[in-house]
Protein backbone atom coordinates (compact mmCIF):
# COMPACT_ATOMS: atom_id res chain seq x y z
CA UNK A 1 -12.71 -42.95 -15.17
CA UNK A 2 -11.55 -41.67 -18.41
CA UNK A 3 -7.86 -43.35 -17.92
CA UNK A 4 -9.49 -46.72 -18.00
CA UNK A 5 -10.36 -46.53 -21.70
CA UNK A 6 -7.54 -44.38 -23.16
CA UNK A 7 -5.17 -47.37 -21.65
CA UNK A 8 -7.12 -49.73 -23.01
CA UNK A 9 -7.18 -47.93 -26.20
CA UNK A 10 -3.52 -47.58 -26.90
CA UNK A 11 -3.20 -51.58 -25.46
CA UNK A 12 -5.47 -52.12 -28.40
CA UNK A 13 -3.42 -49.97 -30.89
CA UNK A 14 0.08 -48.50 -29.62
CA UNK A 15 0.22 -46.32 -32.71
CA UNK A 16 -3.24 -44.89 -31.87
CA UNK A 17 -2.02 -41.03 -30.85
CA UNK A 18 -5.04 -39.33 -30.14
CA UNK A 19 -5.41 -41.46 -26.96
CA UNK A 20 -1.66 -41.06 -26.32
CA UNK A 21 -2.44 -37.10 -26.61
CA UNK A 22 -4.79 -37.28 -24.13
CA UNK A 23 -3.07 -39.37 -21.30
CA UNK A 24 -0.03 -37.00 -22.26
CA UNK A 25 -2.23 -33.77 -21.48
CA UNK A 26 -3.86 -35.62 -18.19
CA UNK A 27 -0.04 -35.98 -16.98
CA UNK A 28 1.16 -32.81 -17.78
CA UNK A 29 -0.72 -31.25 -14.74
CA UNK A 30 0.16 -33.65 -12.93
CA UNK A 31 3.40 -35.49 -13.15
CA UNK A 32 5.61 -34.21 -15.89
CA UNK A 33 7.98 -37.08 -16.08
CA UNK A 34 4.36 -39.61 -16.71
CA UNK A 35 3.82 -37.12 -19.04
CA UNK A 36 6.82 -36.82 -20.87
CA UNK A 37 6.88 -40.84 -21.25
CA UNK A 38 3.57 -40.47 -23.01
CA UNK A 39 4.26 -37.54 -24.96
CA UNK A 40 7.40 -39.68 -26.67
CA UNK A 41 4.42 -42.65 -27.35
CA UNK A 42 2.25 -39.58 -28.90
CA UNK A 43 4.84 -38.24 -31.25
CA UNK A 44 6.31 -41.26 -31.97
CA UNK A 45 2.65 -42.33 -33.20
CA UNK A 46 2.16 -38.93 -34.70
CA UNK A 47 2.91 -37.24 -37.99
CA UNK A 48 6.23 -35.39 -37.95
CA UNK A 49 5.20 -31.89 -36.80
CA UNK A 50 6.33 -28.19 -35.77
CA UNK A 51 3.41 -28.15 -33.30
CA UNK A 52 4.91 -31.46 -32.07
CA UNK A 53 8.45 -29.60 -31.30
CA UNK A 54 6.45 -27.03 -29.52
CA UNK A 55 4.91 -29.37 -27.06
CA UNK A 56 8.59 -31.04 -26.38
CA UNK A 57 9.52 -27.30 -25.81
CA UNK A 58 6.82 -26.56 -23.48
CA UNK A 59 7.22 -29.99 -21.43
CA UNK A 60 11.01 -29.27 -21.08
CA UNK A 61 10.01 -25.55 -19.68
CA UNK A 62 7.00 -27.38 -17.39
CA UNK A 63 9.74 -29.93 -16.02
CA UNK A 64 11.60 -27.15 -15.07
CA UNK A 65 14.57 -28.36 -17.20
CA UNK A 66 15.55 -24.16 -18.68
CA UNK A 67 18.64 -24.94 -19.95
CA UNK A 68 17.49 -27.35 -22.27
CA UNK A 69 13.89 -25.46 -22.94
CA UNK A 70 15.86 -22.52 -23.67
CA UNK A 71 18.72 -24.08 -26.22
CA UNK A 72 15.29 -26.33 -27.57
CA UNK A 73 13.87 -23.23 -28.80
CA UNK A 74 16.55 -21.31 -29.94
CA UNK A 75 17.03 -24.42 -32.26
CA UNK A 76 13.71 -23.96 -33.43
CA UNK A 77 13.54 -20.54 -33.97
CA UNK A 78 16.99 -20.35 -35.72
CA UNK A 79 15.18 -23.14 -38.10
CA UNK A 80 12.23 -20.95 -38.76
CA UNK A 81 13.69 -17.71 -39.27
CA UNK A 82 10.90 -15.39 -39.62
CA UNK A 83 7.84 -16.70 -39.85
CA UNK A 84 9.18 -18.13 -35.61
CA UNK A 85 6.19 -18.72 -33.52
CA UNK A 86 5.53 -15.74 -31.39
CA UNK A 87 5.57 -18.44 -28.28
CA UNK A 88 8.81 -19.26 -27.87
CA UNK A 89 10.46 -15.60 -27.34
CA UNK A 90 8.20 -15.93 -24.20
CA UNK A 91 8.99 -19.82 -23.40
CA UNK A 92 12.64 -18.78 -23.54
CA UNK A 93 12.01 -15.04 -21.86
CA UNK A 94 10.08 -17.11 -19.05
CA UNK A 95 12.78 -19.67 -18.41
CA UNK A 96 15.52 -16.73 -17.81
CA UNK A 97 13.14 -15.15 -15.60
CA UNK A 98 13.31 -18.79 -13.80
CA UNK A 99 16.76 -18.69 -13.84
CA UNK A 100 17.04 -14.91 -12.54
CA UNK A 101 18.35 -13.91 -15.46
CA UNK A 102 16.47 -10.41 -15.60
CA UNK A 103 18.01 -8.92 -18.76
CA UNK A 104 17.79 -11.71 -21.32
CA UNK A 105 14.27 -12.48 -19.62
CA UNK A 106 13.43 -8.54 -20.58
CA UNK A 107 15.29 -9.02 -24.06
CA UNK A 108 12.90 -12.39 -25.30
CA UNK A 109 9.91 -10.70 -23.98
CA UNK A 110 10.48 -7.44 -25.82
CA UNK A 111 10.98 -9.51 -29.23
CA UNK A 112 7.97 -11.44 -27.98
CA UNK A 113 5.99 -8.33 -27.55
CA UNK A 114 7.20 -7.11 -30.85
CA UNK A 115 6.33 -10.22 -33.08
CA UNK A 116 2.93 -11.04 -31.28
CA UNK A 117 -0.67 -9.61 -32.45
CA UNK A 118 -2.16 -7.78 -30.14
CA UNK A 119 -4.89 -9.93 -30.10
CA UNK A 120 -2.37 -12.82 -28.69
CA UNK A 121 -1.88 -11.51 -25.64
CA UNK A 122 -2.84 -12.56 -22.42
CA UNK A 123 -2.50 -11.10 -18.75
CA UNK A 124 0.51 -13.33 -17.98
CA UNK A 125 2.14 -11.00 -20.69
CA UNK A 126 2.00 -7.44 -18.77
CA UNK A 127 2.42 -9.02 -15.45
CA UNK A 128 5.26 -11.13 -16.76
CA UNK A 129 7.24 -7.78 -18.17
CA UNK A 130 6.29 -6.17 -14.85
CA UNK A 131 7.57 -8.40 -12.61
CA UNK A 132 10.86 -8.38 -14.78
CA UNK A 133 10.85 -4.38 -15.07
CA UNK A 134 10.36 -4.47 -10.99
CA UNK A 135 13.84 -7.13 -10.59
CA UNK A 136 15.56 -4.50 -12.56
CA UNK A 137 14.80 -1.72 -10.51
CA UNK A 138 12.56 -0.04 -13.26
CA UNK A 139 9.34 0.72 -10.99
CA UNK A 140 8.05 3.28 -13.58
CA UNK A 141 8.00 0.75 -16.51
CA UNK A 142 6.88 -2.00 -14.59
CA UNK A 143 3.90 -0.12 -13.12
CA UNK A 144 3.30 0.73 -16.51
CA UNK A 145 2.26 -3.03 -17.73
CA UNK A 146 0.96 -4.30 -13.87
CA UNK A 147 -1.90 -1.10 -14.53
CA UNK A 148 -2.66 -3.13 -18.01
CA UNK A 149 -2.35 -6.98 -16.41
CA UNK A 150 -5.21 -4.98 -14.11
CA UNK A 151 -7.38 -3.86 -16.91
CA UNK A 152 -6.93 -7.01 -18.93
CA UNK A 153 -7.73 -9.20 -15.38
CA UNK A 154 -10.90 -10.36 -15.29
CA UNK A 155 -10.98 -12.49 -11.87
CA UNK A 156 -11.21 -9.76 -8.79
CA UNK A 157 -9.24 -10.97 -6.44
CA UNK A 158 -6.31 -10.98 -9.39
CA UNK A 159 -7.34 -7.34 -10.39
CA UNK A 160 -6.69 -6.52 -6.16
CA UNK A 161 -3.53 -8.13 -6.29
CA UNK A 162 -2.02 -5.93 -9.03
CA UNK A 163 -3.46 -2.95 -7.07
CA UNK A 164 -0.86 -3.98 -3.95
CA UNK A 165 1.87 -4.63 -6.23
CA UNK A 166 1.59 -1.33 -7.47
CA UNK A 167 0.78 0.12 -4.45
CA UNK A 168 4.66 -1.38 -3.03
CA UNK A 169 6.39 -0.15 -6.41
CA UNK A 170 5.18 3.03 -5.94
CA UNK A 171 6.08 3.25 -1.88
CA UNK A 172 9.58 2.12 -3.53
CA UNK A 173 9.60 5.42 -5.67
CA UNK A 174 8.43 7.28 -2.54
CA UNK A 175 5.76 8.25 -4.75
CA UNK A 176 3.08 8.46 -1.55
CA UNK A 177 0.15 10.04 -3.37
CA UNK A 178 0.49 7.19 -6.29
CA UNK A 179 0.90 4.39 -3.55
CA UNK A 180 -2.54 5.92 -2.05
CA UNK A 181 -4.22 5.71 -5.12
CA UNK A 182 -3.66 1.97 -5.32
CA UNK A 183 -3.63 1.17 -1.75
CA UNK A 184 -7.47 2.68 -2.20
CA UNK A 185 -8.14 0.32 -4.64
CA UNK A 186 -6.82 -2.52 -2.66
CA UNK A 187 -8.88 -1.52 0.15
CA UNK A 188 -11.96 -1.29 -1.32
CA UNK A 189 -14.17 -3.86 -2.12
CA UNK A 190 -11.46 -6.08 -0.64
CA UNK A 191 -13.15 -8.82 1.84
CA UNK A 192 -9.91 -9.52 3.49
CA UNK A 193 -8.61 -6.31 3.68
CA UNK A 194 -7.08 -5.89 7.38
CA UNK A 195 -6.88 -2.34 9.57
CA UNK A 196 -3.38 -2.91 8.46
CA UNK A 197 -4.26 -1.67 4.67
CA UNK A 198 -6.64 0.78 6.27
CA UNK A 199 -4.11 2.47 8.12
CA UNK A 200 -1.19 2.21 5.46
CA UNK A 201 -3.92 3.92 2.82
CA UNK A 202 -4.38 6.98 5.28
CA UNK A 203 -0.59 6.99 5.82
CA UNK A 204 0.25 7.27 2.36
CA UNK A 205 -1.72 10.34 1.50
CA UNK A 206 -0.57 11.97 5.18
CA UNK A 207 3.08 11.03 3.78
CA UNK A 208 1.64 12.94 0.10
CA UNK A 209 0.78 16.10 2.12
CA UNK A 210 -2.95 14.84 1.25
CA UNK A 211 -4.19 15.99 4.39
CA UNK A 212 -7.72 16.17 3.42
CA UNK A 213 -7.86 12.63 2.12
CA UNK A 214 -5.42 11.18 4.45
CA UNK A 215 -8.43 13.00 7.21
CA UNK A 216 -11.04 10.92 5.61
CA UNK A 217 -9.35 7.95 5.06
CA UNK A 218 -8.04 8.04 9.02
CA UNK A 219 -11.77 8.79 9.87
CA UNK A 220 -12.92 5.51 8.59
CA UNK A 221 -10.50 3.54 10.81
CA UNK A 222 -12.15 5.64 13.88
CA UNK A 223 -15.89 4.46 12.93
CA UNK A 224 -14.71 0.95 12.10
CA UNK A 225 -12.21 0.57 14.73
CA UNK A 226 -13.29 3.17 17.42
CA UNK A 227 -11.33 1.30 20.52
CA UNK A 228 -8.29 2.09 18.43
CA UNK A 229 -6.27 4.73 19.12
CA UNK A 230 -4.19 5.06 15.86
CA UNK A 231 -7.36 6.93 13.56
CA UNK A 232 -8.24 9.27 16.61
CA UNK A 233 -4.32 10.09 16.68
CA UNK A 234 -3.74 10.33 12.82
CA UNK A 235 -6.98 12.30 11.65
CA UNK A 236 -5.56 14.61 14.96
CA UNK A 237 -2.38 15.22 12.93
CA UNK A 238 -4.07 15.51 9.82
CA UNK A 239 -6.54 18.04 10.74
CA UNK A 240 -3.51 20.01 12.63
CA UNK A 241 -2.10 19.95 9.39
CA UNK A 242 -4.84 21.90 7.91
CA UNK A 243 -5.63 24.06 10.24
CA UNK A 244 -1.81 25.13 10.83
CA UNK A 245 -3.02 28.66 12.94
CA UNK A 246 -4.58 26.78 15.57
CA UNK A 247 -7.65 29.00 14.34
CA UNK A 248 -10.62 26.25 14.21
CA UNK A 249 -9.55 24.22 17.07
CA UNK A 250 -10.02 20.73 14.05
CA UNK A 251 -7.70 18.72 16.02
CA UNK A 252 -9.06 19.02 19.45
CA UNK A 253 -11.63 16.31 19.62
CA UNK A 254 -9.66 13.81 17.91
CA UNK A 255 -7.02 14.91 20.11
CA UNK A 256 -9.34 14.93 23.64
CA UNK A 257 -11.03 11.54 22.57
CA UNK A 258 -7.13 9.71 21.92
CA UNK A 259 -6.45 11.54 25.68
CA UNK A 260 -9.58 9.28 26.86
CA UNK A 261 -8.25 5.41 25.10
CA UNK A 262 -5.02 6.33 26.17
CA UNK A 263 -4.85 7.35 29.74
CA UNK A 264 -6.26 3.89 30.22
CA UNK A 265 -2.44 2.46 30.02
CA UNK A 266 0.04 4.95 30.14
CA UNK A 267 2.91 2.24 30.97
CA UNK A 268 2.70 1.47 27.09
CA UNK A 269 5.22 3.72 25.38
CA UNK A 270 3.28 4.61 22.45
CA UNK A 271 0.28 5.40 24.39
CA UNK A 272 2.52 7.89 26.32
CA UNK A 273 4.44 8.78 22.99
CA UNK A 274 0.74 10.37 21.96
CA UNK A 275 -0.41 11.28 25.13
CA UNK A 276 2.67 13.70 25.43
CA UNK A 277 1.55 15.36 22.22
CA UNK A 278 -1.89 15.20 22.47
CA UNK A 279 -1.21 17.04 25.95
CA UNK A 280 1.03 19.33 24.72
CA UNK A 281 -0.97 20.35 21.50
CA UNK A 282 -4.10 20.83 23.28
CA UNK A 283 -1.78 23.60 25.74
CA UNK A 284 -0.88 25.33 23.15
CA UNK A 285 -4.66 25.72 21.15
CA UNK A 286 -5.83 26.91 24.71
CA UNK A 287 -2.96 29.18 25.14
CA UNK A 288 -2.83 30.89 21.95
CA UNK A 289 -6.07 30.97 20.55
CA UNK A 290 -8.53 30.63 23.75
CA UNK A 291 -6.09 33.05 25.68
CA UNK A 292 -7.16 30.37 28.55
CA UNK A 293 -4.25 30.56 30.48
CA UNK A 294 -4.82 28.12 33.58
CA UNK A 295 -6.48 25.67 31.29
CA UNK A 296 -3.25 25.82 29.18
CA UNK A 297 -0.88 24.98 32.62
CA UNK A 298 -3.28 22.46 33.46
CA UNK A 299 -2.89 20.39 29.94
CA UNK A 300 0.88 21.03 30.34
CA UNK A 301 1.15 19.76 33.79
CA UNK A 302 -0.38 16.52 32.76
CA UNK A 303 2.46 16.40 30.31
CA UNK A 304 5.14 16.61 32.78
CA UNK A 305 3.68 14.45 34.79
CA UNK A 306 4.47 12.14 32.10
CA UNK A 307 7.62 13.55 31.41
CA UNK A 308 9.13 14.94 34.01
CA UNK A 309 12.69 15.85 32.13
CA UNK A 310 10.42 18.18 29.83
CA UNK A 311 12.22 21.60 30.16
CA UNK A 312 9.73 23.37 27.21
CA UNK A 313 6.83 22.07 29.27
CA UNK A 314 8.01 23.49 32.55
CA UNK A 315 9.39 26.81 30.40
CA UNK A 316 5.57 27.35 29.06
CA UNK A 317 4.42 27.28 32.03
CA UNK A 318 6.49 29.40 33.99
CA UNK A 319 5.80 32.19 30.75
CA UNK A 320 1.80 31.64 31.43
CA UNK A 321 2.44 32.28 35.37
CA UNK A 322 3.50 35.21 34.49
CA UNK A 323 1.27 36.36 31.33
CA UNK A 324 -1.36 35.61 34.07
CA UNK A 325 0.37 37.41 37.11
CA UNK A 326 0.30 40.57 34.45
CA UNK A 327 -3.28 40.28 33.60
CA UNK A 328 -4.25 40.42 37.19
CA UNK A 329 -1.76 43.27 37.96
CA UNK A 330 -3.13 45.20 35.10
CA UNK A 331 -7.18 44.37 35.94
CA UNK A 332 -6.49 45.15 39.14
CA UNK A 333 -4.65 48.29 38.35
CA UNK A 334 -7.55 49.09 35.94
CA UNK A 335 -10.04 47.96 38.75
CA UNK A 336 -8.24 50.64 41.07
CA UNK A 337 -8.59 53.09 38.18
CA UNK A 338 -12.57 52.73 37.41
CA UNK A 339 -12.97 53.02 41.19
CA UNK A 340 -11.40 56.30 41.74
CA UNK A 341 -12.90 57.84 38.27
CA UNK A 342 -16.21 56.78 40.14
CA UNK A 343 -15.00 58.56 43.34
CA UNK A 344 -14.53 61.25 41.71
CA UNK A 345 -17.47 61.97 39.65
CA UNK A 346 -19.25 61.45 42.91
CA UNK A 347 -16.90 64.10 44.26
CA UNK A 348 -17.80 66.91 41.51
CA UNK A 349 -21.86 65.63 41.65
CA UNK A 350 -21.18 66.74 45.74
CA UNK A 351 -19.29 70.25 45.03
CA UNK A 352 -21.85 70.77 42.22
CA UNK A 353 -24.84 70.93 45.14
């Protein structure tokens, strides 16, 4: 509606520039070259002005025309000298980072960052000499202004964003308990978060040797997701992690309860992959710290039944045969004993009458 009567006004008065201002600024938005034509019908009805240079600057950089945004304002800063206009380190620092030109992008935004009041700054800023810091392969010093982009972010769903950038700088770094702090944040309080970040948070602490997080995180995927095998099989690793002696048996039901979603399909090779483990870890805890010896063959009998070519499998349980074949050679042999002690008591209670 508003169009209407800013054409009509400059049709009444082509040097009236406010109007031409405004259709300029409508355009801008919207079609750059509509508003470059009125931009030339607002300056040439303006007053000569620096603030008018800046706008030709600024169109040039919104057309996408660098070259000639960048040698625009190195023109005017060259004619300003000192007092230049914080602005156009960044204008020019934004249209190398256009052009993938990474180090003079970094070398206008460090003047920009030196010549601009702190008040001046916006989030564009930090994320800006982030992203710049990440194309250079500089993950520590572009963490360093994404983590103040974040703080300065108002808008949520920004704020998350920064917390999975920094969350993929710092898997770049394998820095895994870093990348766990962020992928946490990224999680929570995240409406679309998938499984997918649920799983990769609990990954990245178990990759940190953060078992006892990692355990937590792992057992949130196996209340939300409980017809999923992968938090039944990763809080199983976890807590075997903790408890390396075997000595609290932590693993087990995460362990027995990934036996009962995955025996449903064992053509699927993962579900095998885990079953095979799970079978084999649960041999050993019954071996070793239950001393239950035919429970122990019986777990790793289901594993060669999945894997035949298994030669530890079939080694273990020769070794139990035998631990087992001793144990009832040496009750029986201490059987045999306890029964002839009793004979002969019974002999010396006879001589005694």
């Amino acid at each position: 509606m508003y169009l209407k009567y800013f054409n009509d006004a400059v049709a009444a008065d082509p040097l009236y520039g406010p109007a031409w201002y405004e259709l300029y600024y409508h355009y801008y938005f919207r079609d750059v070259n509509k508003a470059k034509e009125y931009l030339d019908h607002y300056i040439a009805a303006a007053d000569p002005s620096i603030d008018n240079d800046y706008l030709v600057t600024d169109l040039l950089y919104s057309s996408r025309k660098y070259p000639e945004a960048i040698d625009h304002a190195q023109r005017l800063i060259s004619n300003q000298g000192k007092v230049t206009e914080p602005r156009l380190y960044k204008l020019i620092a934004y249209s190398y980072k256009e052009q993938h030109d990474s180090l003079k992008a970094l070398d206008y935004m460090t003047r920009y960052f030196q010549v601009q009041h702190d008040t001046g700054f916006v989030v564009k800023d930090y994320s800006t000499m982030g992203e710049i810091y990440a194309s250079l392969g500089k993950p520590d010093s572009a963490a360093v202004y994404f983590v103040k982009a974040g703080n300065l972010e108002k808008d949520s769903t920004a704020r998350i964003e920064y917390a999975r950038k920094l969350a993929g700088l710092y898997k770049q770094q394998k820095d895994y308990s870093n990348q766990a702090l962020w992928l946490g944040r990224y999680y929570c309080g995240n409406s679309k978060a998938s499984n997918l970040d649920l799983f990769n948070w609990g990954l990245a602490h178990y990759m940190a040797k953060e078992y006892t997080p990692a355990d937590s995180v792992f057992g949130l995927y196996e209340t939300k997701y409980p017809e999923q095998d992968f938090g039944y099989y990763w809080r199983a690793r976890c807590d075997a992690a903790i408890d390396t002696a075997m000595a609290l048996g932590m693993a087990i039901p995460h362990y027995t309860k990934l036996i009962e979603i995955d025996a449903r399909d064992t053509t699927n090779k993962t579900s095998r992959k885990h079953l095979i483990e799970a079978y084999g870890y649960i041999a050993a805890y019954k071996a070793n710290t239950e001393k239950d010896y035919a429970g122990s063959i019986d777990y790793f009998g289901r594993l060669l039944a999945l894997d035949p070519g298994n030669g530890d499998a079939a080694r273990y349980i020769a070794i139990l045969r035998k631990n087992m074949e001793k144990a009832a050679a040496r009750g029986a042999t201490a059987k045999g004993a306890a029964e002839k002690g009793e004979g002969s008591k019974g002999d010396a209670a006879r001589g005694d009458k």
